[in-house]
C-alpha atoms as a PDB file:
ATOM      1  CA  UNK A   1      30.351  31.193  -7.743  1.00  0.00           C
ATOM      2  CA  UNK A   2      29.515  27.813  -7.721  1.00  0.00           C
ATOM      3  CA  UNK A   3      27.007  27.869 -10.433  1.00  0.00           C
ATOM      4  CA  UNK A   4      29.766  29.782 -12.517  1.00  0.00           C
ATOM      5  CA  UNK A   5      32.429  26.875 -12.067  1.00  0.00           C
ATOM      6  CA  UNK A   6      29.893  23.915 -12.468  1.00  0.00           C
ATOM      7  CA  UNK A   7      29.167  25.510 -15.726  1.00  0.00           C
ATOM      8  CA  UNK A   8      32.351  26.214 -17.031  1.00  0.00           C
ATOM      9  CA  UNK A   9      33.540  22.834 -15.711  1.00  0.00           C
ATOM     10  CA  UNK A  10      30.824  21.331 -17.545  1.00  0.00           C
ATOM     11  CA  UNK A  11      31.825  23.026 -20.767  1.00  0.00           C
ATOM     12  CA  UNK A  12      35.274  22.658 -20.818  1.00  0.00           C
ATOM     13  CA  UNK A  13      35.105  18.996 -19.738  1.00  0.00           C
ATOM     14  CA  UNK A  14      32.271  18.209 -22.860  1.00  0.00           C
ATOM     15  CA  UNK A  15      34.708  19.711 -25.330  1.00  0.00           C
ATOM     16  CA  UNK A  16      38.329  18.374 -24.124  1.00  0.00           C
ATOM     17  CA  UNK A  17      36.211  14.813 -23.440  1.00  0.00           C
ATOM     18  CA  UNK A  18      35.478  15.167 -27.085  1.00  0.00           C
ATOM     19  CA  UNK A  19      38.495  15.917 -28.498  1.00  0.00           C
ATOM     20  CA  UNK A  20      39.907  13.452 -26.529  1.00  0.00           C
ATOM     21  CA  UNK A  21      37.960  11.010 -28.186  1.00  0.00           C
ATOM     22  CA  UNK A  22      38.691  12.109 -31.653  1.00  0.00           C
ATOM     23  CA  UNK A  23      42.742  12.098 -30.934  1.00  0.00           C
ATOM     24  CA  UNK A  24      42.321   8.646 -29.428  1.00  0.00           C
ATOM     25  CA  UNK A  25      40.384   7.368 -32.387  1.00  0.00           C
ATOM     26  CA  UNK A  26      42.898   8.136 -34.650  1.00  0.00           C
ATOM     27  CA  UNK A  27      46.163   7.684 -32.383  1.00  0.00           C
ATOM     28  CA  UNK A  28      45.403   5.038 -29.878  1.00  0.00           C
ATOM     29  CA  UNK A  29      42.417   3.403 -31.050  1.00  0.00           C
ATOM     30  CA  UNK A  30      44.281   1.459 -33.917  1.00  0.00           C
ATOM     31  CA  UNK A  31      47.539   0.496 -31.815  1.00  0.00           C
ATOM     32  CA  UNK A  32      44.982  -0.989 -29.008  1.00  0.00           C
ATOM     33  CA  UNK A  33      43.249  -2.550 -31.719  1.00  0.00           C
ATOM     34  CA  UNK A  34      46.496  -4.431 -33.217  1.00  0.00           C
ATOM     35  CA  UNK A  35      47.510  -4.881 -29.641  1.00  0.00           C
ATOM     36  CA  UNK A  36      44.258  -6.721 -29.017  1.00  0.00           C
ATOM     37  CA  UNK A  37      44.831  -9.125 -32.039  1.00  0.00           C
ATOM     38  CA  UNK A  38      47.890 -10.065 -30.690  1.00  0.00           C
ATOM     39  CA  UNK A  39      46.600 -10.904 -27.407  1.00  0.00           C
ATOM     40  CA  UNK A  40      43.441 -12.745 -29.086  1.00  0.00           C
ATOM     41  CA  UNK A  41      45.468 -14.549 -30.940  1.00  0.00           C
ATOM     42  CA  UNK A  42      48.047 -15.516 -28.355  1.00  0.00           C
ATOM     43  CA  UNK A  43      44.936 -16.877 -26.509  1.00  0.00           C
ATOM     44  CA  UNK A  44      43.721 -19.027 -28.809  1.00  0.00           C
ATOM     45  CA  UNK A  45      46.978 -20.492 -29.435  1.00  0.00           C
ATOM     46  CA  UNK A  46      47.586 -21.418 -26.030  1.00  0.00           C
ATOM     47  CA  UNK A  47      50.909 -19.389 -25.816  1.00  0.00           C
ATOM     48  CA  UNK A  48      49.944 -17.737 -22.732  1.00  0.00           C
ATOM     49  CA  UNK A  49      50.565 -20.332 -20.809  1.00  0.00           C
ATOM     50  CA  UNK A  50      48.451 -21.217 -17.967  1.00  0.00           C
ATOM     51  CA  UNK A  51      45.835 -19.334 -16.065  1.00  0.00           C
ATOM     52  CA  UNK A  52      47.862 -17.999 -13.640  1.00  0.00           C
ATOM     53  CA  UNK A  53      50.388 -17.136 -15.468  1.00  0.00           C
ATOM     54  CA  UNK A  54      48.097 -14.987 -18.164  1.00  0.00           C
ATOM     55  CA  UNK A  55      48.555 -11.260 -18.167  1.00  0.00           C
ATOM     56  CA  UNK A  56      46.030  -9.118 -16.295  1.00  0.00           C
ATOM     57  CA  UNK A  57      44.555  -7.870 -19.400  1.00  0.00           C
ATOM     58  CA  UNK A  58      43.367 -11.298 -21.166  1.00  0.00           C
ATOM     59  CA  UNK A  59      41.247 -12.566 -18.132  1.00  0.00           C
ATOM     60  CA  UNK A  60      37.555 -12.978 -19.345  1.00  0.00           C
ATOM     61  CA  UNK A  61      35.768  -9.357 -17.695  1.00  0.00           C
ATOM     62  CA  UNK A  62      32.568 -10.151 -19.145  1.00  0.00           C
ATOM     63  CA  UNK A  63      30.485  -7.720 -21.221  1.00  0.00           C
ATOM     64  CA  UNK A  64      32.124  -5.241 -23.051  1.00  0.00           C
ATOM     65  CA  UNK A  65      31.455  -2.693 -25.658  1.00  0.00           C
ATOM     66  CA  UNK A  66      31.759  -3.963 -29.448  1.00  0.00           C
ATOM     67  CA  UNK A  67      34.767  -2.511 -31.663  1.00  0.00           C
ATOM     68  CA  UNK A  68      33.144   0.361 -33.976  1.00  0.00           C
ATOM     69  CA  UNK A  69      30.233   3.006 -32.744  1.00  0.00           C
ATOM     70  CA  UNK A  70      29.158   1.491 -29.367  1.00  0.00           C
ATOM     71  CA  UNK A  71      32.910   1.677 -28.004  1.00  0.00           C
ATOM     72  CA  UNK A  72      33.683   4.862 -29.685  1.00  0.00           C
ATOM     73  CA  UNK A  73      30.204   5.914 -27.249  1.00  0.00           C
ATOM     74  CA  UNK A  74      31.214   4.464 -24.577  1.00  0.00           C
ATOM     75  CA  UNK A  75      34.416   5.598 -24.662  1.00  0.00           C
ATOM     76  CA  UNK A  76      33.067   9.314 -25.253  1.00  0.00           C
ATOM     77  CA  UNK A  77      31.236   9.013 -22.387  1.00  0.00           C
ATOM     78  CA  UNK A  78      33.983   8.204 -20.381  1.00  0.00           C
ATOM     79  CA  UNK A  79      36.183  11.109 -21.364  1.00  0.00           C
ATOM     80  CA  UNK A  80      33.252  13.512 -21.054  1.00  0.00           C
ATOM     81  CA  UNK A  81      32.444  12.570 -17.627  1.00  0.00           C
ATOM     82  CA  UNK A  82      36.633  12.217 -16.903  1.00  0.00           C
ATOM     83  CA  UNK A  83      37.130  15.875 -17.952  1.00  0.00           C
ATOM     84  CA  UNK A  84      33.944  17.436 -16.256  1.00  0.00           C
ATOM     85  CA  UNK A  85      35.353  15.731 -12.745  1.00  0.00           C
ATOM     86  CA  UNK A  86      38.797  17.266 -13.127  1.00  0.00           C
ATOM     87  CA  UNK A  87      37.719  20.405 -14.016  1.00  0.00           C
ATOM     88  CA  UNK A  88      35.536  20.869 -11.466  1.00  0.00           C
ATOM     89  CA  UNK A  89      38.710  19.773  -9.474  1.00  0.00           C
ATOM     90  CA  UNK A  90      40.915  22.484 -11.518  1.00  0.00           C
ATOM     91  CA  UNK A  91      38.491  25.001 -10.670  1.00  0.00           C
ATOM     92  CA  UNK A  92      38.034  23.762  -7.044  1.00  0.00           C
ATOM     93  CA  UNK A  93      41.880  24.488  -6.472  1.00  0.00           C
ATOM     94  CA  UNK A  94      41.830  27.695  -8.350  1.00  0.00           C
ATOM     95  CA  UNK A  95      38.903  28.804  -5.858  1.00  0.00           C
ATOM     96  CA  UNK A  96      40.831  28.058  -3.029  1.00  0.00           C
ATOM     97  CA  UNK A  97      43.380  30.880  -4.471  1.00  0.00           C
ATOM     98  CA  UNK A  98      40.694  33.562  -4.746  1.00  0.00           C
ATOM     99  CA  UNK A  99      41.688  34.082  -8.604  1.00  0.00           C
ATOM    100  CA  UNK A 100      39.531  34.050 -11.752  1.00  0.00           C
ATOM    101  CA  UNK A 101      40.993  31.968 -14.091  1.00  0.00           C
ATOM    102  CA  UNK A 102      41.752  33.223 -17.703  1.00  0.00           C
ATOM    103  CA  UNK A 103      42.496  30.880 -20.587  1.00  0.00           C
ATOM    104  CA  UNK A 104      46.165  32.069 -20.060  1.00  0.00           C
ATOM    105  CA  UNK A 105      46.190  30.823 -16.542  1.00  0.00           C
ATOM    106  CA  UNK A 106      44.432  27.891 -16.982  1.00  0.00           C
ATOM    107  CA  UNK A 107      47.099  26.504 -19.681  1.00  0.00           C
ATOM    108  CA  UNK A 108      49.090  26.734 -16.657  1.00  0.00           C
ATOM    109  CA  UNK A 109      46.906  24.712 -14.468  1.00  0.00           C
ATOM    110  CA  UNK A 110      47.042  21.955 -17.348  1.00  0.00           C
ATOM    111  CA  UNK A 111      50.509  21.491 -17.273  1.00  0.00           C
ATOM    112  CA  UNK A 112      50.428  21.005 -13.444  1.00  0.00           C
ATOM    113  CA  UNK A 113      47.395  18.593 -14.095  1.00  0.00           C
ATOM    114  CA  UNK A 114      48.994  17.031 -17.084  1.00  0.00           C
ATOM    115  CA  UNK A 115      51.929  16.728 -14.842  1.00  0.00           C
ATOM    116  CA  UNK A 116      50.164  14.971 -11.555  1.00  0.00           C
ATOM    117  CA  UNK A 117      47.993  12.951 -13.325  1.00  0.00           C
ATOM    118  CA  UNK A 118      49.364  11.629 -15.818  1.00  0.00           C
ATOM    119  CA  UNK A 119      53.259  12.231 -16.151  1.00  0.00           C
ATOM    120  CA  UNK A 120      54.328  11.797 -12.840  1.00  0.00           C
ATOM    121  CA  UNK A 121      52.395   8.115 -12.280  1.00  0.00           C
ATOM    122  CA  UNK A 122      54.065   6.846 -16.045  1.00  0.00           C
ATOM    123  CA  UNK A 123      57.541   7.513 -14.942  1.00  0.00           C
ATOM    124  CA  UNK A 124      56.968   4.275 -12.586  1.00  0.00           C
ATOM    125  CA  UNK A 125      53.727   2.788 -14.724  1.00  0.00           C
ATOM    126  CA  UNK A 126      53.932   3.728 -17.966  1.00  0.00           C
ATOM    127  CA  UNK A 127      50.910   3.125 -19.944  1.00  0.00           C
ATOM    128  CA  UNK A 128      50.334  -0.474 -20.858  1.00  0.00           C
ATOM    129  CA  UNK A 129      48.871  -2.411 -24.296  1.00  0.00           C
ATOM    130  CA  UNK A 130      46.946  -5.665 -23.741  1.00  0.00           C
ATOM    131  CA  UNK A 131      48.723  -8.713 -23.468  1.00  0.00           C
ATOM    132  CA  UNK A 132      51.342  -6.894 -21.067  1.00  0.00           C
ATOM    133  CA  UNK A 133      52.095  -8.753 -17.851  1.00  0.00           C
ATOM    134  CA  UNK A 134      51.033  -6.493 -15.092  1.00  0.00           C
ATOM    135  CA  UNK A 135      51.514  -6.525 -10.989  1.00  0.00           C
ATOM    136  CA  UNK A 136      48.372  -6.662  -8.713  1.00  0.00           C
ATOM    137  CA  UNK A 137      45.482  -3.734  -9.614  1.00  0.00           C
ATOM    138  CA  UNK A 138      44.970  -3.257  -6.031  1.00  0.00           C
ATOM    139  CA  UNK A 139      49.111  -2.714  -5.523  1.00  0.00           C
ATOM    140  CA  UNK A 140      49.365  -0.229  -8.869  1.00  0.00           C
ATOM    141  CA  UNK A 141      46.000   1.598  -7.912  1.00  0.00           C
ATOM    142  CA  UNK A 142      47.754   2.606  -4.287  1.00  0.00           C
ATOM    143  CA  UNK A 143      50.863   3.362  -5.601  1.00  0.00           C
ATOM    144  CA  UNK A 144      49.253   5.452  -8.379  1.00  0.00           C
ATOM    145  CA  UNK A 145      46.983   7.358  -5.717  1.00  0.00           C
ATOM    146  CA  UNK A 146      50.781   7.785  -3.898  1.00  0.00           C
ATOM    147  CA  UNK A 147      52.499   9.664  -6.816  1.00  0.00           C
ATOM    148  CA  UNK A 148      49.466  11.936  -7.149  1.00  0.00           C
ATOM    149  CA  UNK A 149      49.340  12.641  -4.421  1.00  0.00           C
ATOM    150  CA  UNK A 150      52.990  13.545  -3.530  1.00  0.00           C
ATOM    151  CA  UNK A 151      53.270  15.103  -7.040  1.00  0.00           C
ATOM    152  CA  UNK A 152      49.763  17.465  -6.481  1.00  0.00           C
ATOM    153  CA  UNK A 153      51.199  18.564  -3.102  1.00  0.00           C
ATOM    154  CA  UNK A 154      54.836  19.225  -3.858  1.00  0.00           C
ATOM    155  CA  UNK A 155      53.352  21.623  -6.546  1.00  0.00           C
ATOM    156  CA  UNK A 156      51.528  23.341  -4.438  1.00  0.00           C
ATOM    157  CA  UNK A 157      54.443  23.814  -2.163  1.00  0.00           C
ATOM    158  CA  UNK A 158      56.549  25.204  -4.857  1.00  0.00           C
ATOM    159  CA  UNK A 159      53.690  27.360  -6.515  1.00  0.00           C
ATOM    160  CA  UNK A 160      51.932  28.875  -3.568  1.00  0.00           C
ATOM    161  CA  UNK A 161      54.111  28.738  -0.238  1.00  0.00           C
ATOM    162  CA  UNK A 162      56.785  30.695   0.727  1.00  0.00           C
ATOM    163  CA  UNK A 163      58.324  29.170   3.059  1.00  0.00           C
ATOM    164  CA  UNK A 164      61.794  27.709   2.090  1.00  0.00           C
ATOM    165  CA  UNK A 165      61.656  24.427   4.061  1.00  0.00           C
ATOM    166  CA  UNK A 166      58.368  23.389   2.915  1.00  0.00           C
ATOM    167  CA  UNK A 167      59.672  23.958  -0.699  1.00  0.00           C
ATOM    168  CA  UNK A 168      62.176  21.117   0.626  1.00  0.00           C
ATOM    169  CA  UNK A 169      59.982  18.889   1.644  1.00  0.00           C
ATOM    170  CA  UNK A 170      57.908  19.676  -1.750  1.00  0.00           C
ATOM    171  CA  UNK A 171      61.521  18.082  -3.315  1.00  0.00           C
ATOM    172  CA  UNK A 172      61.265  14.780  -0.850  1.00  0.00           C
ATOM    173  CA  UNK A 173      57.520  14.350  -1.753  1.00  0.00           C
ATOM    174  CA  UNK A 174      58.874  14.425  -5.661  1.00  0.00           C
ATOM    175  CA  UNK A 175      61.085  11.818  -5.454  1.00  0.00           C
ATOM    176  CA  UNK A 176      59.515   9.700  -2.842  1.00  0.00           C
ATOM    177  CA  UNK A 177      57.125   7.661  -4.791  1.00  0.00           C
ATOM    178  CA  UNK A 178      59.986   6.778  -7.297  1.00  0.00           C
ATOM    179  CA  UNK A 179      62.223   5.711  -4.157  1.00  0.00           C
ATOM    180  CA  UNK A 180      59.351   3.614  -2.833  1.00  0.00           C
ATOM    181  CA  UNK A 181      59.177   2.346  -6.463  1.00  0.00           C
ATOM    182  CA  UNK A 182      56.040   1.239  -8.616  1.00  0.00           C
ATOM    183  CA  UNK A 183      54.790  -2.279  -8.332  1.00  0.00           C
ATOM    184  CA  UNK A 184      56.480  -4.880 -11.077  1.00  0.00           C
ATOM    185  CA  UNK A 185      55.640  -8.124 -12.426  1.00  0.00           C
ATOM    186  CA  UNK A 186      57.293 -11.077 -11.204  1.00  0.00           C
ATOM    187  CA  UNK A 187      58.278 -12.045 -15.115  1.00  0.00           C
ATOM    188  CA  UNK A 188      58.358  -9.209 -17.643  1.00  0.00           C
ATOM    189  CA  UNK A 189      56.340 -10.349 -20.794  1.00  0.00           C
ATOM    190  CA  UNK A 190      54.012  -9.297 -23.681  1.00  0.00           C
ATOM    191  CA  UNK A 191      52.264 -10.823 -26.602  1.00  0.00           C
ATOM    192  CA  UNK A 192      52.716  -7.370 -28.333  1.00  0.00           C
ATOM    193  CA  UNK A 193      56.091  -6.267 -29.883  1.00  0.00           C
ATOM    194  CA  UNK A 194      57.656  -3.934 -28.581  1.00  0.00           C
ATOM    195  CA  UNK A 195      57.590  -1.618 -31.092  1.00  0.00           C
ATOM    196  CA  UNK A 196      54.047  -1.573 -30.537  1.00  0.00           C
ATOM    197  CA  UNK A 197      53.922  -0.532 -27.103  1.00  0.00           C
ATOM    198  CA  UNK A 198      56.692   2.028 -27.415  1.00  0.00           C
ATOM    199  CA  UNK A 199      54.097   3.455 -29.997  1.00  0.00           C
ATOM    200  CA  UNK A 200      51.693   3.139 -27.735  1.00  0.00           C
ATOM    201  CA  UNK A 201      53.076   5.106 -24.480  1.00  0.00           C
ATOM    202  CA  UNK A 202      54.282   8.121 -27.347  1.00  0.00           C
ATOM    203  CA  UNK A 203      50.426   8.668 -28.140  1.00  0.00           C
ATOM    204  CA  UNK A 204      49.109   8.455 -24.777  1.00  0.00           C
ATOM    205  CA  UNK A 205      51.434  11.286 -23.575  1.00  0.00           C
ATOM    206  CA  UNK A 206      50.608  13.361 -27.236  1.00  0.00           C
ATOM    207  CA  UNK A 207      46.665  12.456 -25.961  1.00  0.00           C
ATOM    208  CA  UNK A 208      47.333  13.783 -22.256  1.00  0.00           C
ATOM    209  CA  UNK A 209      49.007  16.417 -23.142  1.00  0.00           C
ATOM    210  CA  UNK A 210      46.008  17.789 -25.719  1.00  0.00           C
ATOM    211  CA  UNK A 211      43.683  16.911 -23.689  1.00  0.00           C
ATOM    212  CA  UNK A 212      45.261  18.658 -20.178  1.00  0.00           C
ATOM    213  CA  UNK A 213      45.934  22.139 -22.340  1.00  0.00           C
ATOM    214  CA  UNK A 214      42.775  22.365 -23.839  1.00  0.00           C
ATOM    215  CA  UNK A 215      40.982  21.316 -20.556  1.00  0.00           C
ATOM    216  CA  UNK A 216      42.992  23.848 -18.569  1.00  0.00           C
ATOM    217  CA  UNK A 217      42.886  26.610 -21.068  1.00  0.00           C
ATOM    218  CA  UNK A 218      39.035  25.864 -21.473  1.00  0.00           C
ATOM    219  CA  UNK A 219      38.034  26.114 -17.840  1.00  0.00           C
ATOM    220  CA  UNK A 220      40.213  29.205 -17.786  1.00  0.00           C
ATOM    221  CA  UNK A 221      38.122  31.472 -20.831  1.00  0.00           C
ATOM    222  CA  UNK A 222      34.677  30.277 -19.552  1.00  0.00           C
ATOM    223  CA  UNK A 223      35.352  31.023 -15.934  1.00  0.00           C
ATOM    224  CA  UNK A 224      36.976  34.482 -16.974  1.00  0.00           C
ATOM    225  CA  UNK A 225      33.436  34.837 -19.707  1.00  0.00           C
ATOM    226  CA  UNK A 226      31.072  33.881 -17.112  1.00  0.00           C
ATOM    227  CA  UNK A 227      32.212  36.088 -14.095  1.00  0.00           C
END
């Protein structure tokens, strides 16, 4: 059994981490791109003010991959490696059930990733260009961790228990990391228009959503082949 879901996980995961890459090439890629020349050239002009008062994003990191085949690479490698973990988590959870997946059923288990993972946490963070002014990593990381939490478990509770109260408290856990709220800036700013990071947020959740269907339904028809 294991065997069986390492190597489905594997496969779906190499071929949703590709496609990933491909969408983000042509949908992301070139509004990070513009974003960054905004935030470059903000730099270099000084308008960012002081030090501390930079965003998040412009702070010197060090290395980093060069624009054109090494970050398209790197960033493959990434999204390989991203969708072989959660698949193997996918397929993990579907284990617990006793089921075998089918490619039916694991379109299903997309949406509730696509949903946990990436929808939930954007109602309070929303996907950010460079040059946006950004609270603490440390505070957004937590809080992050919080609404997947609460999101994964209240899913759960509504998919797979019967019992009416706990579907309840599957409602509080919803809506609790939204009452606790996501960590904010002290100033709202960005070097980017705004128009530019509207764009921005619309392709990430077009991205997440390709990439959490095809994972899911993936995982699903090599489990179900390779029983």
């Amino acid at each position: 059994m294991l065997k069986r879901l390492f190597a489905a996980a594997c496969l779906a995961g190499l071929l949703a981490g590709s496609l990933l890459t491909a969408v983000q090439q042509f949908h992301i890629n070139p509004i990070l791109l513009e974003a960054e020349r905004y935030e470059n050239n903000a730099a270099r002009a000084g308008a960012a003010g002081d030090q501390a008062s930079k965003p998040e994003h412009a702070h010197d990191e060090g290395w980093k991959p060069a624009n054109g085949w090494e970050r398209t690479l790197f960033t493959l490698g990434s999204n390989v490696v991203l969708g072989i973990g959660l698949a193997l988590l996918l397929g993990a959870l579907v284990c617990m059930r006793g089921k075998v997946m089918t490619w039916r059923s694991g379109l299903l288990w997309g949406v509730g990733g696509y949903a946990v993972f990436f929808a939930a946490p954007s109602l309070g963070l929303p996907p950010d260009v460079p040059g946006v002014e950004a609270a603490r990593l440390a505070d957004r990381q937590l809080w992050w961790l919080l609404a997947v939490f609460c999101t994964g478990t209240a899913l759960w509770l509504f998919a797979f228990v019967p019992n009416f109260f706990l579907k309840l408290l599957g409602i509080l856990l919803l809506g609790l990391p939204h009452l606790i709220g996501a960590p904010q800036p002290h100033l709202q700013s960005s070097v980017a228009p705004a128009e530019l990071a509207h764009a921005f947020v619309y392709a990430c959740i077009y991205a997440n959503a390709v990439f959490w269907l095809l994972l899911g339904g993936l995982l699903g028809f090599f489990h179900q082949k390779l029983a």
